[in-house]
PDB file of N, CA and C in Angstrom:
ATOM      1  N   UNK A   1     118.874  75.784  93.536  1.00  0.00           N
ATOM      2  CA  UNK A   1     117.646  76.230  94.149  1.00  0.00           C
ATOM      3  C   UNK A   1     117.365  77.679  93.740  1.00  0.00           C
ATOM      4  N   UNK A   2     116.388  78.059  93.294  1.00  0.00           N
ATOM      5  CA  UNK A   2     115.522  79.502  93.574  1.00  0.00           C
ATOM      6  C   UNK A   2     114.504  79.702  94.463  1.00  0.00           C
ATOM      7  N   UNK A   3     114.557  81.190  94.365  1.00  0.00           N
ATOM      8  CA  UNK A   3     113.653  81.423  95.680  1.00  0.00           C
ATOM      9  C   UNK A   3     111.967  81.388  94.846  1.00  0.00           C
ATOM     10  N   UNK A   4     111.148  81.245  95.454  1.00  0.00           N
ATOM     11  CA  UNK A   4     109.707  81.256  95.019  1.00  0.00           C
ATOM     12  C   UNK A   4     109.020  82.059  95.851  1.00  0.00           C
ATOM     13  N   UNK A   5     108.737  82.821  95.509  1.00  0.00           N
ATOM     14  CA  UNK A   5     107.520  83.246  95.871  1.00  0.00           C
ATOM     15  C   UNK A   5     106.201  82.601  96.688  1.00  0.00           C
ATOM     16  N   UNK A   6     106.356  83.061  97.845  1.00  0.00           N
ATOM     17  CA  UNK A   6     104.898  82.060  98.867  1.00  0.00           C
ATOM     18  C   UNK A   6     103.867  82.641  99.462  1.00  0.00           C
ATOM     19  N   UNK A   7     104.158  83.556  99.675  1.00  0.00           N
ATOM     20  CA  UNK A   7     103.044  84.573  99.992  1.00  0.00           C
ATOM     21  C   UNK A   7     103.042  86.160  99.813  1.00  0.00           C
ATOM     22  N   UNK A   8     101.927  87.207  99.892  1.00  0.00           N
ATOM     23  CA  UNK A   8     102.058  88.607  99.803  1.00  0.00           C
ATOM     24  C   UNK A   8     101.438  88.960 100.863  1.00  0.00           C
ATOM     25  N   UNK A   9     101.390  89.780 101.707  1.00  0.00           N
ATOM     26  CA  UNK A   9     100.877  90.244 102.899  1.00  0.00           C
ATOM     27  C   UNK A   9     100.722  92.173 102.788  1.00  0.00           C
ATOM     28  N   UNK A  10      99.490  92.289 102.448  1.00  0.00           N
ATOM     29  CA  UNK A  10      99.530  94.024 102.371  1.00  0.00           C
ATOM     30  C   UNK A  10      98.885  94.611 103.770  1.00  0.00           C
ATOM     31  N   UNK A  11      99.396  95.414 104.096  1.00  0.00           N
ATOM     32  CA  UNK A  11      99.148  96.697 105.000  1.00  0.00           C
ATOM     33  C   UNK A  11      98.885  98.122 105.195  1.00  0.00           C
ATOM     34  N   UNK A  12      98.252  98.916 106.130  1.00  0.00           N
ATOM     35  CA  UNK A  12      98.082 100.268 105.525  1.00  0.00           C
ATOM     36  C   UNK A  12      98.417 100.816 107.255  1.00  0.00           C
ATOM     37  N   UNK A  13      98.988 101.224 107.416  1.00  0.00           N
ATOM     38  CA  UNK A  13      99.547 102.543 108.998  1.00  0.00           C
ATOM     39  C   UNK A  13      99.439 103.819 108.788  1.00  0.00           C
ATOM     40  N   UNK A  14      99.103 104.520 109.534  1.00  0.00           N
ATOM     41  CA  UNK A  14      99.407 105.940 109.828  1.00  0.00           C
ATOM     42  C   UNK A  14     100.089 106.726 110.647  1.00  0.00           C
ATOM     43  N   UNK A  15      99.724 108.035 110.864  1.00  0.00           N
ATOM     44  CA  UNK A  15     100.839 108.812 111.871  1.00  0.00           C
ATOM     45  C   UNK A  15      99.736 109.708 111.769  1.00  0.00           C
ATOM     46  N   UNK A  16      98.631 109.987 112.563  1.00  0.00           N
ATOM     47  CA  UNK A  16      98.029 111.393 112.710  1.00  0.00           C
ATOM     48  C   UNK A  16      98.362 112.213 112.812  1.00  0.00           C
ATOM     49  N   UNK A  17      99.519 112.586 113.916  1.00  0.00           N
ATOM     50  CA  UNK A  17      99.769 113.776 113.803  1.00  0.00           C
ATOM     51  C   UNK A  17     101.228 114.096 113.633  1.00  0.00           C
ATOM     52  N   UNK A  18     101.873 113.414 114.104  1.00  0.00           N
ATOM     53  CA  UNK A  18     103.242 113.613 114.028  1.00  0.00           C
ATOM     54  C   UNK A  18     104.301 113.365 112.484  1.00  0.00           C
ATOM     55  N   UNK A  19     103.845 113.238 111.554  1.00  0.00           N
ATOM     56  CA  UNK A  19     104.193 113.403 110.324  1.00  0.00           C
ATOM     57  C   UNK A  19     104.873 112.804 110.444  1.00  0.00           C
ATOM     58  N   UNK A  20     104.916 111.432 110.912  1.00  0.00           N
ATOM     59  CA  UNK A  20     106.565 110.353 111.055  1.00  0.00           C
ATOM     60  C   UNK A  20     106.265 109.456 110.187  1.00  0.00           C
ATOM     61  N   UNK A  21     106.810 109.543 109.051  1.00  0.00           N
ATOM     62  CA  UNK A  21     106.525 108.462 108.084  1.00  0.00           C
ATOM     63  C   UNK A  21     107.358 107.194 108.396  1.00  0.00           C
ATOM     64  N   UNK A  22     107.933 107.201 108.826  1.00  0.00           N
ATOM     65  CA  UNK A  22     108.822 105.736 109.570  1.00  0.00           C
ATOM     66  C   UNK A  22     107.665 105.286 110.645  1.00  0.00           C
ATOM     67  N   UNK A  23     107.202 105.675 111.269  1.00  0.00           N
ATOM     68  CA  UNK A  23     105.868 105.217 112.362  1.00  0.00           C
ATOM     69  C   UNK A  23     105.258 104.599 111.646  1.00  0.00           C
ATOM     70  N   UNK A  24     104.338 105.492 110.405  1.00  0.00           N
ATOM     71  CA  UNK A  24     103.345 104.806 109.582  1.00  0.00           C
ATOM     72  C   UNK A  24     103.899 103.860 108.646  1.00  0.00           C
ATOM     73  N   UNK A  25     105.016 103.557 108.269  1.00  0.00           N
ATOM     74  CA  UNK A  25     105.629 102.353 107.899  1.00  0.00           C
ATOM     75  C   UNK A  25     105.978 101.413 108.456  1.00  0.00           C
ATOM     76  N   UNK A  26     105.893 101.511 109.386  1.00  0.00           N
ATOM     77  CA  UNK A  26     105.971 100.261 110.725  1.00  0.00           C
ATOM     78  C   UNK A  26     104.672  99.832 110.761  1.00  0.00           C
ATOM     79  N   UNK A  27     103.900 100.081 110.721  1.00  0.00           N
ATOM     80  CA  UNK A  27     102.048 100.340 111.548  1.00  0.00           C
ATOM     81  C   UNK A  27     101.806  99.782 110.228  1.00  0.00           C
ATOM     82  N   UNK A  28     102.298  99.882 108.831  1.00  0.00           N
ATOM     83  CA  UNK A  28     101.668  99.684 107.828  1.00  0.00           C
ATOM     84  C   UNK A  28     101.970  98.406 107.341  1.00  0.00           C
ATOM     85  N   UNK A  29     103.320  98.318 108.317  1.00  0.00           N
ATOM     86  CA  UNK A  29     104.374  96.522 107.726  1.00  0.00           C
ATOM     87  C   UNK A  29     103.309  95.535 108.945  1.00  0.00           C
ATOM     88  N   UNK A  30     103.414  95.851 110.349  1.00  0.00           N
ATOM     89  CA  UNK A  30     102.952  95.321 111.475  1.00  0.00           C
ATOM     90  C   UNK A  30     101.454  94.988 110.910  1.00  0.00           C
ATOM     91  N   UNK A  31     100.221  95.932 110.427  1.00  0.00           N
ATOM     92  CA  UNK A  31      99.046  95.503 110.101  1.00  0.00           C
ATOM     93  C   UNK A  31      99.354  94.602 108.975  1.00  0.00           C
ATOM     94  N   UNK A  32     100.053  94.442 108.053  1.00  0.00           N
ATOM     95  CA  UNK A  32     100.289  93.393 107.156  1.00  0.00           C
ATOM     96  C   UNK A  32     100.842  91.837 107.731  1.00  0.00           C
ATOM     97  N   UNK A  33     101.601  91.720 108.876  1.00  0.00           N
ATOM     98  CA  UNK A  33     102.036  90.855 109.388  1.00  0.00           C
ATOM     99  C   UNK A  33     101.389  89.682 109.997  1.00  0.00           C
ATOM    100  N   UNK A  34     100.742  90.979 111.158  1.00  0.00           N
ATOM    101  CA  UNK A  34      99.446  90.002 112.077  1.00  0.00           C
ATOM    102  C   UNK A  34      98.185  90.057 112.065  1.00  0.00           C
ATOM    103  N   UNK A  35      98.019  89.995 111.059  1.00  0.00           N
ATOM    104  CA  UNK A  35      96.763  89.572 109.915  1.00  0.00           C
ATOM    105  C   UNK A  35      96.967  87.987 109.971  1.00  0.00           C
ATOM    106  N   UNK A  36      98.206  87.456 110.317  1.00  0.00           N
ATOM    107  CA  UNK A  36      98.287  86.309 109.841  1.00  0.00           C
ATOM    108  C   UNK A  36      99.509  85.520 111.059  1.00  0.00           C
ATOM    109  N   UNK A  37      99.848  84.148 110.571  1.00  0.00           N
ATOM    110  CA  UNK A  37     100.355  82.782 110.702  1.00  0.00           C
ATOM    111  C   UNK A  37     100.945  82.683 109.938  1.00  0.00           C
ATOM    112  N   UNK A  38     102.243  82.761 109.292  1.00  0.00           N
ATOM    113  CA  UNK A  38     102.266  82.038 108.752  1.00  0.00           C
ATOM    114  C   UNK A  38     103.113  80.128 109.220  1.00  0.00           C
ATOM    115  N   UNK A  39     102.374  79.664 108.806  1.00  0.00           N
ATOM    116  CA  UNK A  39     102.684  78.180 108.510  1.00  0.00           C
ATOM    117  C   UNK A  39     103.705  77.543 107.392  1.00  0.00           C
ATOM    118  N   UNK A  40     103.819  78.314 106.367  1.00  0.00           N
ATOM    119  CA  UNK A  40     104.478  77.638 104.574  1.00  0.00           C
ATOM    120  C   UNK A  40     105.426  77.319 104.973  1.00  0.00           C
ATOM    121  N   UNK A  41     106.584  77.783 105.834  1.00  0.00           N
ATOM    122  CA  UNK A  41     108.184  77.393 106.026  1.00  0.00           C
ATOM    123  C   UNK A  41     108.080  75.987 106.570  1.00  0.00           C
ATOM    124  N   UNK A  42     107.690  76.197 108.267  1.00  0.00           N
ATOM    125  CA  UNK A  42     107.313  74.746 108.805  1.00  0.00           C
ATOM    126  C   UNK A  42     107.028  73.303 107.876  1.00  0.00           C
ATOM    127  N   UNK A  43     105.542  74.037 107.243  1.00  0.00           N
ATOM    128  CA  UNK A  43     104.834  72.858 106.280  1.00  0.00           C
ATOM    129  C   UNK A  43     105.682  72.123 105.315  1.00  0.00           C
ATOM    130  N   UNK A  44     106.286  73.092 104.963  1.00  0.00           N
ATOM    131  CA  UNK A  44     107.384  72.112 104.074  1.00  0.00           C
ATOM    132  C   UNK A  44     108.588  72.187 104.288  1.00  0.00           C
ATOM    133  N   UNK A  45     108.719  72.174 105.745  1.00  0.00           N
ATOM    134  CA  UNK A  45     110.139  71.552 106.019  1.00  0.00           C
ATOM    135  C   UNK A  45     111.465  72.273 106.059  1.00  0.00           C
ATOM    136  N   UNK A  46     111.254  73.924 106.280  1.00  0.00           N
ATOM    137  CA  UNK A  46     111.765  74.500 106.715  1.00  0.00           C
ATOM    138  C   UNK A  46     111.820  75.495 107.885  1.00  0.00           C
ATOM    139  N   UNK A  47     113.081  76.102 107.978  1.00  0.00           N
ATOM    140  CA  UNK A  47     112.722  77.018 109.950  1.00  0.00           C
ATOM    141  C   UNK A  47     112.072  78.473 109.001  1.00  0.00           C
ATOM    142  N   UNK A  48     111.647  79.085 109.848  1.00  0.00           N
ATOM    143  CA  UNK A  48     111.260  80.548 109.873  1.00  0.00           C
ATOM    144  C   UNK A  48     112.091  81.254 109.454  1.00  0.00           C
ATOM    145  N   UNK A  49     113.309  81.130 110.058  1.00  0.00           N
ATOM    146  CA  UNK A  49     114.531  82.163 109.596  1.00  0.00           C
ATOM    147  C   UNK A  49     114.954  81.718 108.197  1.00  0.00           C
ATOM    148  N   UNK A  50     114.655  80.726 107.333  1.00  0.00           N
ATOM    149  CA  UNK A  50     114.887  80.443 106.157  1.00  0.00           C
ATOM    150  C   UNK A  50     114.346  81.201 104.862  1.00  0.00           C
ATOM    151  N   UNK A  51     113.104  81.904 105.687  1.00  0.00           N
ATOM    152  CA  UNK A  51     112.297  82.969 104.673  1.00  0.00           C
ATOM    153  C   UNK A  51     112.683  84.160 104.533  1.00  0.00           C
ATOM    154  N   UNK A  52     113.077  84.777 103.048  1.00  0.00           N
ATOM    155  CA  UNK A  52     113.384  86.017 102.714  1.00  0.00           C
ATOM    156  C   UNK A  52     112.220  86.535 102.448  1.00  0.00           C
ATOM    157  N   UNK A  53     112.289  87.843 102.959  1.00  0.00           N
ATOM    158  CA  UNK A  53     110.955  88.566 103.094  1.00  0.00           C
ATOM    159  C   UNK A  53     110.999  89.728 102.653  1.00  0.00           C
ATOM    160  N   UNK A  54     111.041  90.580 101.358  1.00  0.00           N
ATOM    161  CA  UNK A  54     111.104  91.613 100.661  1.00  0.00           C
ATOM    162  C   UNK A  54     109.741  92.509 101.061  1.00  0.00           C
ATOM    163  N   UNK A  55     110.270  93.613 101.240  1.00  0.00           N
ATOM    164  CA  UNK A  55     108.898  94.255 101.997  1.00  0.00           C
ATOM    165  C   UNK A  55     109.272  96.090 101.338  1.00  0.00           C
ATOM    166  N   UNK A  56     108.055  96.788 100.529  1.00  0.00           N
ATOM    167  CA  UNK A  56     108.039  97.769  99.717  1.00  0.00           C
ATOM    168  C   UNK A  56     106.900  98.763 100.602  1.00  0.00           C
ATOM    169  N   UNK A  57     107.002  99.544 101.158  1.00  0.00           N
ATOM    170  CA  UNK A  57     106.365 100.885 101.510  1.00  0.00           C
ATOM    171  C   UNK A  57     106.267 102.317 100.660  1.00  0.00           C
ATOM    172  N   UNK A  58     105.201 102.339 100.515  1.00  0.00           N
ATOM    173  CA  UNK A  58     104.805 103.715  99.801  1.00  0.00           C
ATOM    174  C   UNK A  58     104.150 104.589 100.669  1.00  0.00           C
ATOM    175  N   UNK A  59     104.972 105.554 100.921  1.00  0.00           N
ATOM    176  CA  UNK A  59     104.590 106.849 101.605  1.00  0.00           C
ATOM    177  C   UNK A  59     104.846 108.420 100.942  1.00  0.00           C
ATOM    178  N   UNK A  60     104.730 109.539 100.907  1.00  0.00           N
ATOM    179  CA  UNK A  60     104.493 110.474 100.025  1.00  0.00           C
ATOM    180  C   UNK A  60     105.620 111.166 100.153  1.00  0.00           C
ATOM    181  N   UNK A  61     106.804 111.078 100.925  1.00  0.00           N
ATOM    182  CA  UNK A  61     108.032 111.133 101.486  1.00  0.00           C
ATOM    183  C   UNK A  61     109.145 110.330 101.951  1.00  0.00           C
ATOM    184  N   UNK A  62     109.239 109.033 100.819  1.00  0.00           N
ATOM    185  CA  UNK A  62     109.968 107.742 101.012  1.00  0.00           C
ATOM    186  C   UNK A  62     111.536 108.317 101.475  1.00  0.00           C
ATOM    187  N   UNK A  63     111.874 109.384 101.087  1.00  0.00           N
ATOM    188  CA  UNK A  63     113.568 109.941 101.769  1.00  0.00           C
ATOM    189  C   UNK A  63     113.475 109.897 103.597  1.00  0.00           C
ATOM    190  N   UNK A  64     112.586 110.061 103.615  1.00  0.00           N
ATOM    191  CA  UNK A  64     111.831 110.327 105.322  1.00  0.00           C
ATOM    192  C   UNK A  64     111.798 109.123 106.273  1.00  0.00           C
ATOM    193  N   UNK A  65     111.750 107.846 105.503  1.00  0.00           N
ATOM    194  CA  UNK A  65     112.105 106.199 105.950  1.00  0.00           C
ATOM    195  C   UNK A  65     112.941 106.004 106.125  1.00  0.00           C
ATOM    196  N   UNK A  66     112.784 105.511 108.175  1.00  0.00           N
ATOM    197  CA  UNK A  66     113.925 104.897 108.169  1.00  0.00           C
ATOM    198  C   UNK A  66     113.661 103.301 107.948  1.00  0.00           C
ATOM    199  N   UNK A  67     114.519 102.627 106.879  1.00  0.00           N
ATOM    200  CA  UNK A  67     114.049 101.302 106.604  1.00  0.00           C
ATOM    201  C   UNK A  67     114.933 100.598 107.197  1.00  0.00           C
ATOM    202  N   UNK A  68     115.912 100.829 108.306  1.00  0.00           N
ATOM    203  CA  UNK A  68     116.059 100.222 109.435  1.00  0.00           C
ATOM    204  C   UNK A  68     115.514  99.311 110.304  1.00  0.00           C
ATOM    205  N   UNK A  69     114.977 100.586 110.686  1.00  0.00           N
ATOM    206  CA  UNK A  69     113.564 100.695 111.790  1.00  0.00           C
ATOM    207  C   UNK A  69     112.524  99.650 111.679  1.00  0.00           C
ATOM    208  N   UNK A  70     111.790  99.791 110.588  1.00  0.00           N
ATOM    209  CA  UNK A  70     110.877  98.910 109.820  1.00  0.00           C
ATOM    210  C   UNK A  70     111.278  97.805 109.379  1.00  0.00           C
ATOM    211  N   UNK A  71     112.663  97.631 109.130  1.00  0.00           N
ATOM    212  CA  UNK A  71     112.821  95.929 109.216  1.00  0.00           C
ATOM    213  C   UNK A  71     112.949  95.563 110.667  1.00  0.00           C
ATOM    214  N   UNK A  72     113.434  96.180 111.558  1.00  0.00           N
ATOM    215  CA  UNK A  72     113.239  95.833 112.845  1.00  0.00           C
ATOM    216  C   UNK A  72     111.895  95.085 113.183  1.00  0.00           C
ATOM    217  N   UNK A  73     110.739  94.840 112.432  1.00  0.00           N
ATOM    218  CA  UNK A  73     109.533  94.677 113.137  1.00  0.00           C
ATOM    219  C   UNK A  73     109.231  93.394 112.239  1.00  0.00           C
ATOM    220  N   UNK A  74     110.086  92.429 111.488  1.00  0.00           N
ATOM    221  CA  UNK A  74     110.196  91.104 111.140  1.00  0.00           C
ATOM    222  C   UNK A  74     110.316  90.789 111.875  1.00  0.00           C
ATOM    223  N   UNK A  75     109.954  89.191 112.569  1.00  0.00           N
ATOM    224  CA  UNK A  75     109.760  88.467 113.830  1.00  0.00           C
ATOM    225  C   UNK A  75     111.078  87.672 113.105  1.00  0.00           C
ATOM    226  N   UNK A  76     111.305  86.913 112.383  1.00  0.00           N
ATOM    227  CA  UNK A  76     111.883  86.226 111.667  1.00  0.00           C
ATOM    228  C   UNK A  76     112.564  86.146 110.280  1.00  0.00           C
ATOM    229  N   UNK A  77     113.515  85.415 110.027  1.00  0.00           N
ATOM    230  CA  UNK A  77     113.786  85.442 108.435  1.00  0.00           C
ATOM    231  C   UNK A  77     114.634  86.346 107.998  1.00  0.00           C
ATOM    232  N   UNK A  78     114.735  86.360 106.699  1.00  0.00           N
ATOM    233  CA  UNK A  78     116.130  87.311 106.299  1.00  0.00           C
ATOM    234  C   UNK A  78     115.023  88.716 105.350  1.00  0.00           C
ATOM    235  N   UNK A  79     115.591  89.106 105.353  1.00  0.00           N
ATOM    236  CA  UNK A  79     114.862  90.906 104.237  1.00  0.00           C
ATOM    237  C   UNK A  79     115.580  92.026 104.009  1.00  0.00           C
ATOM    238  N   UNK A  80     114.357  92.447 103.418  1.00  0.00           N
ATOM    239  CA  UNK A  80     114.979  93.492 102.573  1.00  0.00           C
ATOM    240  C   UNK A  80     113.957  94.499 102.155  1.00  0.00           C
ATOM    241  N   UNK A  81     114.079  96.088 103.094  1.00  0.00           N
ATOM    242  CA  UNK A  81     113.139  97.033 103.029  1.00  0.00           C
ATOM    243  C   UNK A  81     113.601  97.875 102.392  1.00  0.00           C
ATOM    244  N   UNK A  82     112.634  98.370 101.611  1.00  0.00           N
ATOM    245  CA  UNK A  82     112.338  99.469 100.471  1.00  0.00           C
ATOM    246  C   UNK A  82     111.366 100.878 100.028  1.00  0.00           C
ATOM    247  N   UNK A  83     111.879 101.883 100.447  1.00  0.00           N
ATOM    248  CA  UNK A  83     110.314 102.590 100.549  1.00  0.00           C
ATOM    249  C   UNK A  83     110.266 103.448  99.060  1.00  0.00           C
ATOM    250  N   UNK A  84     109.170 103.547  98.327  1.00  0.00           N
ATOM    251  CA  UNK A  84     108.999 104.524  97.541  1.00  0.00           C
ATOM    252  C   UNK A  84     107.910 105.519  97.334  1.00  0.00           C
ATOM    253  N   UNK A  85     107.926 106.014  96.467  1.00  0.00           N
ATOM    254  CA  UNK A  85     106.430 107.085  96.422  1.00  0.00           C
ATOM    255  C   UNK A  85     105.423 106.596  96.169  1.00  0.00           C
ATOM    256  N   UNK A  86     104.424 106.628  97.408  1.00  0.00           N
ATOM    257  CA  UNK A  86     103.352 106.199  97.336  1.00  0.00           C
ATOM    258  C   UNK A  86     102.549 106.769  98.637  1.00  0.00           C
ATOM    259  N   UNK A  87     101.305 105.853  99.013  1.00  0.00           N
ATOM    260  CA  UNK A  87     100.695 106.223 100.255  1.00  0.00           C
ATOM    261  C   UNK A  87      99.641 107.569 100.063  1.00  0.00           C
ATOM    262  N   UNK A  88      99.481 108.268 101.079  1.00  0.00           N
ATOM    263  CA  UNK A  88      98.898 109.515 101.215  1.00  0.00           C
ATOM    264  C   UNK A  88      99.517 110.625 102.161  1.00  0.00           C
ATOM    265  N   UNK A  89      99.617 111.608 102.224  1.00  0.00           N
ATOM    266  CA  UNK A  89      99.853 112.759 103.320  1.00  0.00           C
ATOM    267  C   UNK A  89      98.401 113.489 102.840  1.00  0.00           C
ATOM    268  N   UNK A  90      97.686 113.985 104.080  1.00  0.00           N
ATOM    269  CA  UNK A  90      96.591 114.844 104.697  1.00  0.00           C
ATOM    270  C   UNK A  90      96.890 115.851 105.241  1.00  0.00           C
ATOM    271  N   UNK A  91      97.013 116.853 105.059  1.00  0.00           N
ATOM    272  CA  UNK A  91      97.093 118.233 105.700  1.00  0.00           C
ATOM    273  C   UNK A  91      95.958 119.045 106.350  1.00  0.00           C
ATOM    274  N   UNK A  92      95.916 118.921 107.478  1.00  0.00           N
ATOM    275  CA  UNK A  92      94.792 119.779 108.607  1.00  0.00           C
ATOM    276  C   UNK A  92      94.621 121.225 107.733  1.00  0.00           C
ATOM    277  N   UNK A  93      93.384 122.009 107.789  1.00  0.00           N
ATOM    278  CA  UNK A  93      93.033 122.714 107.732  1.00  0.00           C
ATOM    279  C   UNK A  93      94.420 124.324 107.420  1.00  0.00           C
ATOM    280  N   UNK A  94      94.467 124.107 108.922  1.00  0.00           N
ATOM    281  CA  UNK A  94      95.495 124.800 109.373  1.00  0.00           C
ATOM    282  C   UNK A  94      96.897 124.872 108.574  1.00  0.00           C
ATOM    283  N   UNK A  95      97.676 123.920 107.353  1.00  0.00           N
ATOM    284  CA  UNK A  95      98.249 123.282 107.252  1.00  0.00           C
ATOM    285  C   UNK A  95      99.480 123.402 108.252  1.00  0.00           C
ATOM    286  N   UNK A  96      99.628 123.254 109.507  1.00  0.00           N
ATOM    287  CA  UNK A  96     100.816 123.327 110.344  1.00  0.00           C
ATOM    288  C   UNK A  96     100.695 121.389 110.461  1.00  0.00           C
ATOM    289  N   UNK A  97     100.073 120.834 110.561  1.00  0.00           N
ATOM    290  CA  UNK A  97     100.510 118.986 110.577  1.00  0.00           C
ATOM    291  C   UNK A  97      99.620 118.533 109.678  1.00  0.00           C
ATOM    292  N   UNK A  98     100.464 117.261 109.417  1.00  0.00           N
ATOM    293  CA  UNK A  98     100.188 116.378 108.624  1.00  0.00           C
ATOM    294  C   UNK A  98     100.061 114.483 109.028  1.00  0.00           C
ATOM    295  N   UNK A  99      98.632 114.425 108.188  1.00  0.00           N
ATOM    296  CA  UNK A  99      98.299 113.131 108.550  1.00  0.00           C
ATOM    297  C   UNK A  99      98.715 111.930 107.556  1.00  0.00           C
ATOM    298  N   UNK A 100      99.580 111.173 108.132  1.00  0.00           N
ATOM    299  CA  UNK A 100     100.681 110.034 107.299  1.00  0.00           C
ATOM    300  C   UNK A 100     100.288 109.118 106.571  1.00  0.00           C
ATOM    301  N   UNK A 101      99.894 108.250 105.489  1.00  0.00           N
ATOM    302  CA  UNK A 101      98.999 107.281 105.376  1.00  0.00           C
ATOM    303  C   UNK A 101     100.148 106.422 104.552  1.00  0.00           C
ATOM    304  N   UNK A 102     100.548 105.039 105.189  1.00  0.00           N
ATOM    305  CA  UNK A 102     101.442 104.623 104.233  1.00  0.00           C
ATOM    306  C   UNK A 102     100.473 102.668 103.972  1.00  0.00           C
ATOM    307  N   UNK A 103     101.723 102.376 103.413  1.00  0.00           N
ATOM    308  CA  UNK A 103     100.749 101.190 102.475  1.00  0.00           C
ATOM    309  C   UNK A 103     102.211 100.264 102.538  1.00  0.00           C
ATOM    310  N   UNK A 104     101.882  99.021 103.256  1.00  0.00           N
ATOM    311  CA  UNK A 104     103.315  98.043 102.921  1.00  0.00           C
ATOM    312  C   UNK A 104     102.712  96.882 102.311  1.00  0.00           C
ATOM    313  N   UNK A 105     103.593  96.248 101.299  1.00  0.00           N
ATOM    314  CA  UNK A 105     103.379  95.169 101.195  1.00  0.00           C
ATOM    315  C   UNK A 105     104.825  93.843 101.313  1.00  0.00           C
ATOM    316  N   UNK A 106     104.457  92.890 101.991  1.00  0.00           N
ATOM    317  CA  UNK A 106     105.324  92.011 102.200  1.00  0.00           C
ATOM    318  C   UNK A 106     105.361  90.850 101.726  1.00  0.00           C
ATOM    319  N   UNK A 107     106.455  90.719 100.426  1.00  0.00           N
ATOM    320  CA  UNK A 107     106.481  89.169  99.691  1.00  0.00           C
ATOM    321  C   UNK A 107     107.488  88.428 100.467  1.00  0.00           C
ATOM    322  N   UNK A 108     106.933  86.931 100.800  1.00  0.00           N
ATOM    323  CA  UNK A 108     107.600  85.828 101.612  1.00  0.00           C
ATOM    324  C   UNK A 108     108.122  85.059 100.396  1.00  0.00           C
ATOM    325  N   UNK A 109     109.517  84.794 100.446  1.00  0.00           N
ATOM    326  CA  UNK A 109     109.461  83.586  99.657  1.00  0.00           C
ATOM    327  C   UNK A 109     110.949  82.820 100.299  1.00  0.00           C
ATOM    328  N   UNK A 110     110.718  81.240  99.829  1.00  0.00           N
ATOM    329  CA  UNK A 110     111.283  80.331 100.131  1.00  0.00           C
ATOM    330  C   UNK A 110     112.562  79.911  99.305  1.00  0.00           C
ATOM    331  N   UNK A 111     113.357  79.551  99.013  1.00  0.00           N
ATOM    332  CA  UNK A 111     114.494  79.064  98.493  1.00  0.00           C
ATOM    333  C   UNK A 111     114.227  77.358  97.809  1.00  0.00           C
ATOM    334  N   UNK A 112     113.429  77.208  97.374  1.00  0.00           N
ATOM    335  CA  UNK A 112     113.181  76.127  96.966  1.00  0.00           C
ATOM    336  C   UNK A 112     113.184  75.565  95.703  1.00  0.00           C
ATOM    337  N   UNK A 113     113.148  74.113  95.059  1.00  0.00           N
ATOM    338  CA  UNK A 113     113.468  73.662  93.949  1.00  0.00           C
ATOM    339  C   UNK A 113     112.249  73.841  93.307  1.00  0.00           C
TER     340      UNK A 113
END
């Protein structure tokens, strides 16, 4: 068996003010998530927890992720979080804070023939 590829699920979170790029990587995995149902495991005859779920965050300070945390917010299934350079940081005027902008995307795939 190999795994296949079944779905992609993208997301975008922030952190207004608190410069927590682990927040906005959560917010960015979570808006990618429940966007949706998924159904594919069930439909063909497998459980939920059977899906490996590789999930990549780009934020402008990927050392700053905790990718712990952010796999914490899979309902199901097995994974594997990854953050790299990407996303946005916004700096107020002032520059004393910064506004977080991160970007996840989450590939589902199945173990199948």
């Amino acid at each position: 068996m190999a795994l296949k590829r079944m779905v992609v699920e993208l997301g975008m979170g922030t952190d207004l003010n608190g410069a927590d790029y682990t927040k906005a990587a959560e917010r960015a995995l979570r808006d990618a998530l429940w966007h949706n149902a998924l159904t594919i495991a069930p439909a063909l005859g497998f459980d939920r927890n059977d899906m490996f779920v590789e999930v990549t965050v780009g934020v402008a300070r990927p050392e700053l992720v905790d990718t712990t945390a952010v796999q914490r917010v899979l309902p199901y299934g097995k994974s594997k979080v990854t953050a790299v350079r990407g996303g946005l940081d916004i700096p107020d005027p002032t520059g004393t804070r910064v506004t977080v902008i991160a970007n996840a995307a989450a590939v589902v795939y199945l173990d199948i023939e």
